[in-house]
Protein backbone atom coordinates (compact mmCIF):
# COMPACT_ATOMS: atom_id res chain seq x y z
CA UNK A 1 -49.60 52.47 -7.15
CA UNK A 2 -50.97 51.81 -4.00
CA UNK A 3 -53.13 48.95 -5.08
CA UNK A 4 -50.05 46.94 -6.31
CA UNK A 5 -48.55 45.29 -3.42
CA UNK A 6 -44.20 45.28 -3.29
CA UNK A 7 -43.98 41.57 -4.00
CA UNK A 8 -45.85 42.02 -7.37
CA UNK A 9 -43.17 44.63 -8.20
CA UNK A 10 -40.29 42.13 -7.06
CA UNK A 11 -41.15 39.91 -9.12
CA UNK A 12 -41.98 42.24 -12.31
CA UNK A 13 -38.31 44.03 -11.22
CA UNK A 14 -36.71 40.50 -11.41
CA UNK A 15 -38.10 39.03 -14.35
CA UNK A 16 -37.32 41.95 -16.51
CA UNK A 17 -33.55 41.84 -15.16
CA UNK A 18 -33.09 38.86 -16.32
CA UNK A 19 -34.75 39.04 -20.54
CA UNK A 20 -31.94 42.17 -20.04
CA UNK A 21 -29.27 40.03 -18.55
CA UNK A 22 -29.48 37.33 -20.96
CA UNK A 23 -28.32 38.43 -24.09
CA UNK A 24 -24.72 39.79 -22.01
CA UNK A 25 -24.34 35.76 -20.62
CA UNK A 26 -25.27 34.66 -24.10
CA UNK A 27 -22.31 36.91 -25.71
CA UNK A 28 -20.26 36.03 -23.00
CA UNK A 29 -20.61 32.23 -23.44
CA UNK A 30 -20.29 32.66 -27.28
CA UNK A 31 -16.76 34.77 -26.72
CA UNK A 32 -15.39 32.41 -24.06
CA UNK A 33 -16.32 29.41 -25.95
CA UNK A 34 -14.96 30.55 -29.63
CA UNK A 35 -11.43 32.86 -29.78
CA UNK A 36 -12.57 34.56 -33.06
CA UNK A 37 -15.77 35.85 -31.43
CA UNK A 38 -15.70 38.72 -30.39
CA UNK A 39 -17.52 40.86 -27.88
CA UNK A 40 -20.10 43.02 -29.91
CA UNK A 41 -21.96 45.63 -27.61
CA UNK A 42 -23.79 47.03 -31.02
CA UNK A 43 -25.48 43.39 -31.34
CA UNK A 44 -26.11 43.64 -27.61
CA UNK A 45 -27.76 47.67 -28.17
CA UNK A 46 -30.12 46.10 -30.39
CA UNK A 47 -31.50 43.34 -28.26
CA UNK A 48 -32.09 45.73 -25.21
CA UNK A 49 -33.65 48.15 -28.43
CA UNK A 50 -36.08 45.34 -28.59
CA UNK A 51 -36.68 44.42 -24.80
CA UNK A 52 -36.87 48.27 -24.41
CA UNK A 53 -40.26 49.11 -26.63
CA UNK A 54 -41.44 45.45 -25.06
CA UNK A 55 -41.05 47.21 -21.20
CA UNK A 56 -42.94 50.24 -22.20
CA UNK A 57 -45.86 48.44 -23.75
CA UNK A 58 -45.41 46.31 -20.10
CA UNK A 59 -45.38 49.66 -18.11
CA UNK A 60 -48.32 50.79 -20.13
CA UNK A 61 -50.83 47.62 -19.96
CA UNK A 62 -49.42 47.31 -16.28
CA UNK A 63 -50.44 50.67 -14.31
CA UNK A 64 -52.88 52.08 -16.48
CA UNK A 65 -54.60 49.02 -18.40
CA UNK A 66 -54.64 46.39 -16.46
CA UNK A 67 -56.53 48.24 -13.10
CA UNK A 68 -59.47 49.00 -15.38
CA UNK A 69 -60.29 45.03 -15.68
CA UNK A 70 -58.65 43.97 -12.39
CA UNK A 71 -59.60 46.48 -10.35
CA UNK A 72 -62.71 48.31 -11.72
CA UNK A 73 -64.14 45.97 -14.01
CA UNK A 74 -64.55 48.04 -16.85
CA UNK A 75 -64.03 45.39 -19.31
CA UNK A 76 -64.95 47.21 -22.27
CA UNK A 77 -62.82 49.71 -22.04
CA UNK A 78 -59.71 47.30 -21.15
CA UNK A 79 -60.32 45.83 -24.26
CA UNK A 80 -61.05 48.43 -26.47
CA UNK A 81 -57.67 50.25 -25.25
CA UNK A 82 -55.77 46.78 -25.79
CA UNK A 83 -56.71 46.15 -29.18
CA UNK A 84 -55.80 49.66 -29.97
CA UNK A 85 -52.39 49.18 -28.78
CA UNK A 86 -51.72 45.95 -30.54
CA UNK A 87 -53.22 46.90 -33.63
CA UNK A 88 -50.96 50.40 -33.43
CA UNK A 89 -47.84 47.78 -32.87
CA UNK A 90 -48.66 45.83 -35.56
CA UNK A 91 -48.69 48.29 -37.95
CA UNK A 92 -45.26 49.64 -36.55
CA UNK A 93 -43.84 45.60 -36.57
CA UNK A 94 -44.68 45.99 -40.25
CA UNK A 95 -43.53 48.92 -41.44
CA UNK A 96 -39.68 47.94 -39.53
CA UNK A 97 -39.18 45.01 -41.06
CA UNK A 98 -35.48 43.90 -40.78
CA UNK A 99 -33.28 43.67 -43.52
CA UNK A 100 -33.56 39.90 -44.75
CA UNK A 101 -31.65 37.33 -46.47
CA UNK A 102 -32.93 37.19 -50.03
CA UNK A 103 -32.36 40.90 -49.64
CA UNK A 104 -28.58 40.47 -49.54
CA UNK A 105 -26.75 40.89 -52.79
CA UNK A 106 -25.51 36.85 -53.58
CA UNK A 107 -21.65 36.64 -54.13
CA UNK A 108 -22.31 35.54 -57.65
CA UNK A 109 -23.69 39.01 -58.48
CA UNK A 110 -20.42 40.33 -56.96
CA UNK A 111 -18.11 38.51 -58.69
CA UNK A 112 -20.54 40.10 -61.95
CA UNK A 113 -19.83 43.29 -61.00
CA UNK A 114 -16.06 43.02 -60.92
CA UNK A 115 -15.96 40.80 -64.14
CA UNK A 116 -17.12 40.10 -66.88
CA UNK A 117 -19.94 37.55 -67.27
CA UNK A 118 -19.12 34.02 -67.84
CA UNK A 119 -19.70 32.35 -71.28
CA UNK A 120 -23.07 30.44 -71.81
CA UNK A 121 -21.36 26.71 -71.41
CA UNK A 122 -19.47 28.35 -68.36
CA UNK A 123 -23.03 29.32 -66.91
CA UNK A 124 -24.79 26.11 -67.82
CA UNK A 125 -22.03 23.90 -66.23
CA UNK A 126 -22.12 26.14 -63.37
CA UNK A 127 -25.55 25.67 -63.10
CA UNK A 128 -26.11 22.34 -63.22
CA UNK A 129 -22.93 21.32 -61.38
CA UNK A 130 -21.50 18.64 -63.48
CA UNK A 131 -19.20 18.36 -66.92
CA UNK A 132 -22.31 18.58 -69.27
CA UNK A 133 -21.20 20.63 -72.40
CA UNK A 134 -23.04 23.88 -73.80
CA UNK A 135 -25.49 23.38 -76.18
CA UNK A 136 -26.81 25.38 -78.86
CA UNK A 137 -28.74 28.04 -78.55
CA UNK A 138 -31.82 27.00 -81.52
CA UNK A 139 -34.33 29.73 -80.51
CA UNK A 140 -33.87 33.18 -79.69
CA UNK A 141 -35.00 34.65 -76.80
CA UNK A 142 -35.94 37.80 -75.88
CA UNK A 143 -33.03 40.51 -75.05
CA UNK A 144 -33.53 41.83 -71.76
CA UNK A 145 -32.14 45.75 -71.84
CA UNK A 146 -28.78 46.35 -72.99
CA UNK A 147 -28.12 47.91 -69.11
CA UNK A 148 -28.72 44.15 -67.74
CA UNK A 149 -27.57 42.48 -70.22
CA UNK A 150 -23.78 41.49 -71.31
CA UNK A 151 -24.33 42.62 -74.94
CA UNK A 152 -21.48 45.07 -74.76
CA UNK A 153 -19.20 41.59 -74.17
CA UNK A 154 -21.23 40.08 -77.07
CA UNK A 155 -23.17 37.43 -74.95
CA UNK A 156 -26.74 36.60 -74.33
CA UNK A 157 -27.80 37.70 -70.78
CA UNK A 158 -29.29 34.35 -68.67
CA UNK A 159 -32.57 34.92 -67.00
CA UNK A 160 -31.52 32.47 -64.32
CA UNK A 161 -29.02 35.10 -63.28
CA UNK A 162 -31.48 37.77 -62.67
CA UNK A 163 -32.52 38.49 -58.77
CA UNK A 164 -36.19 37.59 -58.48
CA UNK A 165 -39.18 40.30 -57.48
CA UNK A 166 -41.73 39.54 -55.17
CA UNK A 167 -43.90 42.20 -53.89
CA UNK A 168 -43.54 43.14 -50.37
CA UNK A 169 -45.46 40.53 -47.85
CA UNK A 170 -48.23 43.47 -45.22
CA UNK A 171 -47.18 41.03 -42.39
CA UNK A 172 -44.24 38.70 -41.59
CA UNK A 173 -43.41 35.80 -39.68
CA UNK A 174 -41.27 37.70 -36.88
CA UNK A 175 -44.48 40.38 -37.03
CA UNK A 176 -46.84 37.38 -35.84
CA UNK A 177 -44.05 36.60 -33.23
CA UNK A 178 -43.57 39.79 -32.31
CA UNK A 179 -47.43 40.19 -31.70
CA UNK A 180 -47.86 36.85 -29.84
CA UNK A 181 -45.06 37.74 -27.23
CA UNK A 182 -46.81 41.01 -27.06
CA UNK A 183 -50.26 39.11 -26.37
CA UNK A 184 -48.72 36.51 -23.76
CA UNK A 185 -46.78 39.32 -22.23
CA UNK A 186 -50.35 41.12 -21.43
CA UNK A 187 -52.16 37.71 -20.35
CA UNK A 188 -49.04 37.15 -17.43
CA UNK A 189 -49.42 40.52 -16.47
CA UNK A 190 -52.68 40.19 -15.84
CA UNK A 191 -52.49 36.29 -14.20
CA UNK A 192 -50.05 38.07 -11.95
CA UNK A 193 -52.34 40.90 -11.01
CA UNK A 194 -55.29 38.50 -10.46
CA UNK A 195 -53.08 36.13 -7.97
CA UNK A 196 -51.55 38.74 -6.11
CA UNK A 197 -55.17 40.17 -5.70
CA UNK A 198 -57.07 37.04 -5.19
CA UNK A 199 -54.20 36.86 -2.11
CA UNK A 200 -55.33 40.76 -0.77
CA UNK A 201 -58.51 39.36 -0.89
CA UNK A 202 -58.30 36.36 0.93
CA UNK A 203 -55.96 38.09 3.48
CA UNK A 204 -59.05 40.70 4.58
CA UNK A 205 -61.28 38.26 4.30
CA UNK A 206 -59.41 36.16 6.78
CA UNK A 207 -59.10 39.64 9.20
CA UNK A 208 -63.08 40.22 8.84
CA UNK A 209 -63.34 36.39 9.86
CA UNK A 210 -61.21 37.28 12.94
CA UNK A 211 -63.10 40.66 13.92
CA UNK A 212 -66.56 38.47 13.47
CA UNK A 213 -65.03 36.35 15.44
CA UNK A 214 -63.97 38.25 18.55
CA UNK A 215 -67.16 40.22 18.01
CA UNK A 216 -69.55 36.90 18.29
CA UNK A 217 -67.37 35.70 20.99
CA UNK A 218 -67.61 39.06 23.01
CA UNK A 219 -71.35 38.90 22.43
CA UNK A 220 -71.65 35.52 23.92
CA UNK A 221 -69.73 36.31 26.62
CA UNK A 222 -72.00 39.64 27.61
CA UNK A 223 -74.73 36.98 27.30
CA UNK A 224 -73.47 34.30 29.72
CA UNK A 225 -72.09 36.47 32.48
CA UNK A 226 -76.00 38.44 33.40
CA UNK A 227 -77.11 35.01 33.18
CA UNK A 228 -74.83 33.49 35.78
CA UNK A 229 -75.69 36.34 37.90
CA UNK A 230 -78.97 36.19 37.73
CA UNK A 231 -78.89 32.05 38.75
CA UNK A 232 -76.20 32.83 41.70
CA UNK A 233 -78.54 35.99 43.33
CA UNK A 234 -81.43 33.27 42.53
CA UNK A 235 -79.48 31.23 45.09
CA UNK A 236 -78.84 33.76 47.73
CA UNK A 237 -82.40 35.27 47.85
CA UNK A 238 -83.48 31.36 48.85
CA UNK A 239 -80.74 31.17 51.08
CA UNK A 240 -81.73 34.68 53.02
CA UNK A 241 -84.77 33.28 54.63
CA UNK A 242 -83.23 29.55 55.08
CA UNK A 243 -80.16 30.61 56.87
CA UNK A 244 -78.79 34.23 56.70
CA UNK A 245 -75.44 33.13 58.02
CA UNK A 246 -74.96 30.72 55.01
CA UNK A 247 -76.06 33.99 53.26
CA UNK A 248 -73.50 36.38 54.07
CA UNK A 249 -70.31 33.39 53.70
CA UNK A 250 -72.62 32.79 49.99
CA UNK A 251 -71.88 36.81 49.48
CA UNK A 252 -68.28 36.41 50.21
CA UNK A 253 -67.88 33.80 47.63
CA UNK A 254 -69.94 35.43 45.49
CA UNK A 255 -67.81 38.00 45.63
CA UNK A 256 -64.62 36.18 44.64
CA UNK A 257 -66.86 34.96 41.31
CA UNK A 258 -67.27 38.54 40.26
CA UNK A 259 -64.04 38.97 40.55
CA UNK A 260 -63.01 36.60 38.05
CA UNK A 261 -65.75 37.09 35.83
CA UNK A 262 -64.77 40.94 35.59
CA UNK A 263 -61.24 40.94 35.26
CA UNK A 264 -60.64 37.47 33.73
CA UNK A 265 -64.18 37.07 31.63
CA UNK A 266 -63.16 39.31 28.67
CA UNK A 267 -59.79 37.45 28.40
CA UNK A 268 -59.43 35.03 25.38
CA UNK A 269 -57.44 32.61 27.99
CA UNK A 270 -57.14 31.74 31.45
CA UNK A 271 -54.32 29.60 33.43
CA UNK A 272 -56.16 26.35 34.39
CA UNK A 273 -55.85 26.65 38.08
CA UNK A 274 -57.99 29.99 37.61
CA UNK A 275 -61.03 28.57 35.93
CA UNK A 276 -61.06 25.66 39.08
CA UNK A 277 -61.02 28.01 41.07
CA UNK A 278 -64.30 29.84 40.28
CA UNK A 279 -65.82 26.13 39.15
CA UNK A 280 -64.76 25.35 43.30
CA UNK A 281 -66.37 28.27 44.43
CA UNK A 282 -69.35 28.29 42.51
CA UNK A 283 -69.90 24.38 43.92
CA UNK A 284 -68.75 25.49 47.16
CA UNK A 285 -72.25 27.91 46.53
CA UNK A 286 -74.64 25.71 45.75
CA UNK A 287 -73.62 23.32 48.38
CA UNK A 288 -74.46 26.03 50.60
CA UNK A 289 -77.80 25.95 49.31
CA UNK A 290 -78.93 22.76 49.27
CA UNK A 291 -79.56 19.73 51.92
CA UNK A 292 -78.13 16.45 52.44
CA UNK A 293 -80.51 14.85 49.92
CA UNK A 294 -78.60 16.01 47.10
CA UNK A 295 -75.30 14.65 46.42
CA UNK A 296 -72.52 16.58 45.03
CA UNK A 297 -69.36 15.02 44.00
CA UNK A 298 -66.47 17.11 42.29
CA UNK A 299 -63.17 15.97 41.03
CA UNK A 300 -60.96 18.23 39.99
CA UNK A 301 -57.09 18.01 39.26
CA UNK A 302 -54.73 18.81 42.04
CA UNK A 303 -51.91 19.26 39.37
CA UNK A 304 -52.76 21.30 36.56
CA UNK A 305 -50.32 22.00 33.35
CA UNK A 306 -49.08 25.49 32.26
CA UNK A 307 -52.41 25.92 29.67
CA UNK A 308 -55.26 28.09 29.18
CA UNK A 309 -58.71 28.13 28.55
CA UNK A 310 -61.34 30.16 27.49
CA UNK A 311 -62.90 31.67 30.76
CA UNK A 312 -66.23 30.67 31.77
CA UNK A 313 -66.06 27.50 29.19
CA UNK A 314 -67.55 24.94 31.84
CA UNK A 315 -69.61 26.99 34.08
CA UNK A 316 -72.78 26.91 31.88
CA UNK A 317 -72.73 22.85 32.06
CA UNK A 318 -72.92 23.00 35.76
CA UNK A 319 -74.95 25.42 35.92
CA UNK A 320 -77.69 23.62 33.88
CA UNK A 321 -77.04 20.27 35.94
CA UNK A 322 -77.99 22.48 38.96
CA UNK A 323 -81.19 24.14 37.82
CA UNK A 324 -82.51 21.20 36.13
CA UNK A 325 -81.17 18.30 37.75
CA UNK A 326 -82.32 19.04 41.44
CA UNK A 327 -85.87 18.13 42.89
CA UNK A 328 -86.68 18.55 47.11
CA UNK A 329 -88.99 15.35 46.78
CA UNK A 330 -86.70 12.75 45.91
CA UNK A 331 -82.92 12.15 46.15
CA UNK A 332 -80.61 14.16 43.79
CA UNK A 333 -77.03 14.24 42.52
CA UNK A 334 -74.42 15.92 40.58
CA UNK A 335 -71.43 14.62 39.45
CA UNK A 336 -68.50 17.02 38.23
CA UNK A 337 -65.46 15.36 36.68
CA UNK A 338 -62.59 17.16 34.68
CA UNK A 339 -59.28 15.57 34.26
CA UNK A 340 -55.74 16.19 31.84
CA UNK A 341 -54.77 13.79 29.26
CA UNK A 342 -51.50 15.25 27.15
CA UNK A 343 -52.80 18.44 25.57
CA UNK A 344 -56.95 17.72 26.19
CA UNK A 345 -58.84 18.58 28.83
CA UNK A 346 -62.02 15.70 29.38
CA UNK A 347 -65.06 17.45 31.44
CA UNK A 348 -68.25 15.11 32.29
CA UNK A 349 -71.03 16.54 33.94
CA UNK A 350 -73.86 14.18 35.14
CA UNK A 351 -76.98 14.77 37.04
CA UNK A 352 -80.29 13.45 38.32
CA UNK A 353 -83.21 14.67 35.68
CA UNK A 354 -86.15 16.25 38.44
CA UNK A 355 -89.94 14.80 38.04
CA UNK A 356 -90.63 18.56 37.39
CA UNK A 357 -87.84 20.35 35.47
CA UNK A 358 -87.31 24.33 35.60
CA UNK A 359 -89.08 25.51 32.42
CA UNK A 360 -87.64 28.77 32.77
CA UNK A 361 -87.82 30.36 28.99
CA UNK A 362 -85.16 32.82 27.82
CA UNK A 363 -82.31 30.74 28.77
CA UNK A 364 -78.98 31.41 26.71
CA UNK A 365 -76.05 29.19 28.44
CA UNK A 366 -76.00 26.20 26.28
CA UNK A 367 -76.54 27.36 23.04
CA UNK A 368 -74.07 29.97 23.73
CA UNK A 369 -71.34 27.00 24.72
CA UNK A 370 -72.29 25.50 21.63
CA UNK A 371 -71.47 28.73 19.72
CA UNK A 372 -68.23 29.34 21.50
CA UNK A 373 -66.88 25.92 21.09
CA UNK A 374 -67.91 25.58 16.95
CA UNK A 375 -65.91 29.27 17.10
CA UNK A 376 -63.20 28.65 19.03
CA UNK A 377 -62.26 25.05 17.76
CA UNK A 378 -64.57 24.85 14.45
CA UNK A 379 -64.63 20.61 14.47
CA UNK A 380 -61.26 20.24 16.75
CA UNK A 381 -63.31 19.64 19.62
CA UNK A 382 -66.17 16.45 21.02
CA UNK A 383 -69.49 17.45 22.79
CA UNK A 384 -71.12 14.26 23.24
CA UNK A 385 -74.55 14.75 25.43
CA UNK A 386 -77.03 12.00 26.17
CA UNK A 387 -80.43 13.16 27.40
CA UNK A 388 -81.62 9.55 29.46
CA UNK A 389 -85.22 9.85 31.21
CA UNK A 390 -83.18 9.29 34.44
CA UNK A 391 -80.00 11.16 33.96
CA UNK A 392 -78.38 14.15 32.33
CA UNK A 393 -74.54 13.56 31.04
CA UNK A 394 -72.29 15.45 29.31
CA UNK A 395 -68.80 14.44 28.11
CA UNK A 396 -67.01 17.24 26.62
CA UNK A 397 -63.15 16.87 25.04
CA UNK A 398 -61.45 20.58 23.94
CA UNK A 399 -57.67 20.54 23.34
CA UNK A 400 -55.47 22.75 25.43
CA UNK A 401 -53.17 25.78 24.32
């Protein structure tokens, strides 16, 4: 069945080797441990007799019962279909009852057979097991028929001699055994089924998780790269009618930045050096734009480890210090830090807060970081930002892969 996965059937495949394996060790311990023992296949037929109608009931509850209730829920007709078959084993556990001991003729009734009966003293002394002597019979009993009785030797027949009747019990104690096994047998199968399923389950839920995942991620992305676009053409436009030279060396580098953005942006990772690269260039821009009166300070590694990073991670930071943090009537600055402890990567962004702020509505770069981060790192990650009537900072801490 296509629905049972190949380690459920390992382990079914094992498990049932073994209850047919054990009664061959067990003989084989009992032969090598006692010389007069010897090796009796018929005694071994009759276990795997047993084990055999067990595996068929297992094969039974295990491909066709057991899917109804594990698979399609139809509960009522699991159990309907399982009492059926224990009731119908039941009735065949009690109509094969095995020969028992009280069944078995006793040796005294033997010896009986071959001679004749003992007197009454013989019988009483027997009976009681010590040297009492006979007494006398002093009331007659009643003569049991002359076929069980020892009047053809002339003696009284003794009722304690007789073999005792009992009617025949509907259900035994091996039946209720039998049935429990049966009953636990059905309850493992079915823990089994449920575990391996509940693990199915988890593992697509854990592959939809991953799909949402890139999906969200490739959604955010498809966000944040029209709206860097958008802010760097903002830039050049300005820069057209300030100074067109510093306009055509601002294409240049803009070109570099679509570059990146269009053949590294849909990556999950990119080398370090990379992503200071386009931060460099993107500064480089802005620099372009802007006077003396704002100050611009970035630090950037000049040694960079062998790790990656999701592209366009730290662009949206700057990019807000830029547009919000600037103002042509007062002094300005912008501060860009990043630096490599062990396996982290620390970025700080601070910047002058202007007297009037770009209100520009629509916006989607930093609650799409915010997304991407939770996403990408769920709580491995710090974002620490304090929002001072003077100053904008930002300390962010992401570990490096």
């Amino acid at each position: 069945m296509k629905q049972q996965s190949k380690y459920e059937n390992i382990v079914y495949v094992a498990l049932w080797g073994l209850l047919f394996i054990a009664p061959l060790l067990n003989l084989h311990i009992r032969t090598a441990s006692d010389a007069d023992q010897s090796f009796e296949w018929q005694e071994i037929l009759m276990v795997w007799k047993t084990l055999a109608i067990y595996l068929g009931l297992f094969l039974l509850h295990n491909f066709v019962l057991a899917p109804l209730l594990i698979w399609k829920h139809k509960r009522t007709l699991y159990f309907t279909l399982t009492g059926c078959i224990l009731a119908v084993f039941m009735a065949y556990q009690c109509t094969t009852k095995p020969v028992g001991i009280n069944h078995m003729p006793r040796p005294m009734d033997m010896e009986h057979r071959d001679g004749p009966p003992p007197m009454d003293g013989e019988r009483t002394s027997h009976a009681f097991g010590d040297d009492r002597q006979p007494h006398h019979e002093e009331e007659e009993r009643p003569a049991p028929p002359d076929h069980l009785s020892g009047q053809k030797h002339g003696m009284k027949p003794d009722n304690r001699m007789m073999p005792k009747k009992h009617p025949p019990l509907f259900i035994g104690q091996h039946d209720v055994i039998a049935i429990v096994i049966l009953f636990l047998m059905f309850s493992a199968n079915l823990g089994l089924k449920g575990y391996f399923k509940s693990r199915k389950d988890h593992k697509k839920l854990v592959e939809l998780e991953k799909k949402s995942l890139e999906q969200q991620l490739e959604y955010l992305k498809y966000q944040i790269n029209p709206h860097f676009f958008m802010n760097t053409l903002n830039n050049i436009h300005a820069l057209v009618d300030i100074d067109p030279e510093k306009a055509k060396d601002t294409i240049l580098e803009l070109s570099k930045m679509m570059r990146f953005v269009l053949y590294e942006g849909n990556k999950h990772g990119v080398p370090l050096t990379r992503e200071f690269d386009f931060i460099g260039n993107y500064i480089t821009l802005m620099k372009l734009r802007y006077t003396d009166k704002v100050k611009i300070t970035v630090d950037l590694p000049t040694a960079t480890p062998d790790k990656m990073i999701p592209p366009l991670m730290l662009i949206t930071f700057i990019e807000n210090a830029f547009k919000h943090g600037i103002s042509y009537e007062h002094e300005s600055f912008v501060n860009v830090k990043i630096g490599i402890e062990d396996t982290k990567l620390r970025f700080s962004c601070c910047n002058s807060k202007a007297n009037k702020p770009n209100q520009e509505k629509g916006g989607v770069g930093l609650n799409n970081v915010k997304q991407r981060l939770h996403l990408l790192y769920d709580n491995n990650y710090t974002l620490k930002i304090q929002d001072n009537p003077d100053f904008y900072n930002v300390e962010l801490t992401i570990p490096l892969t």
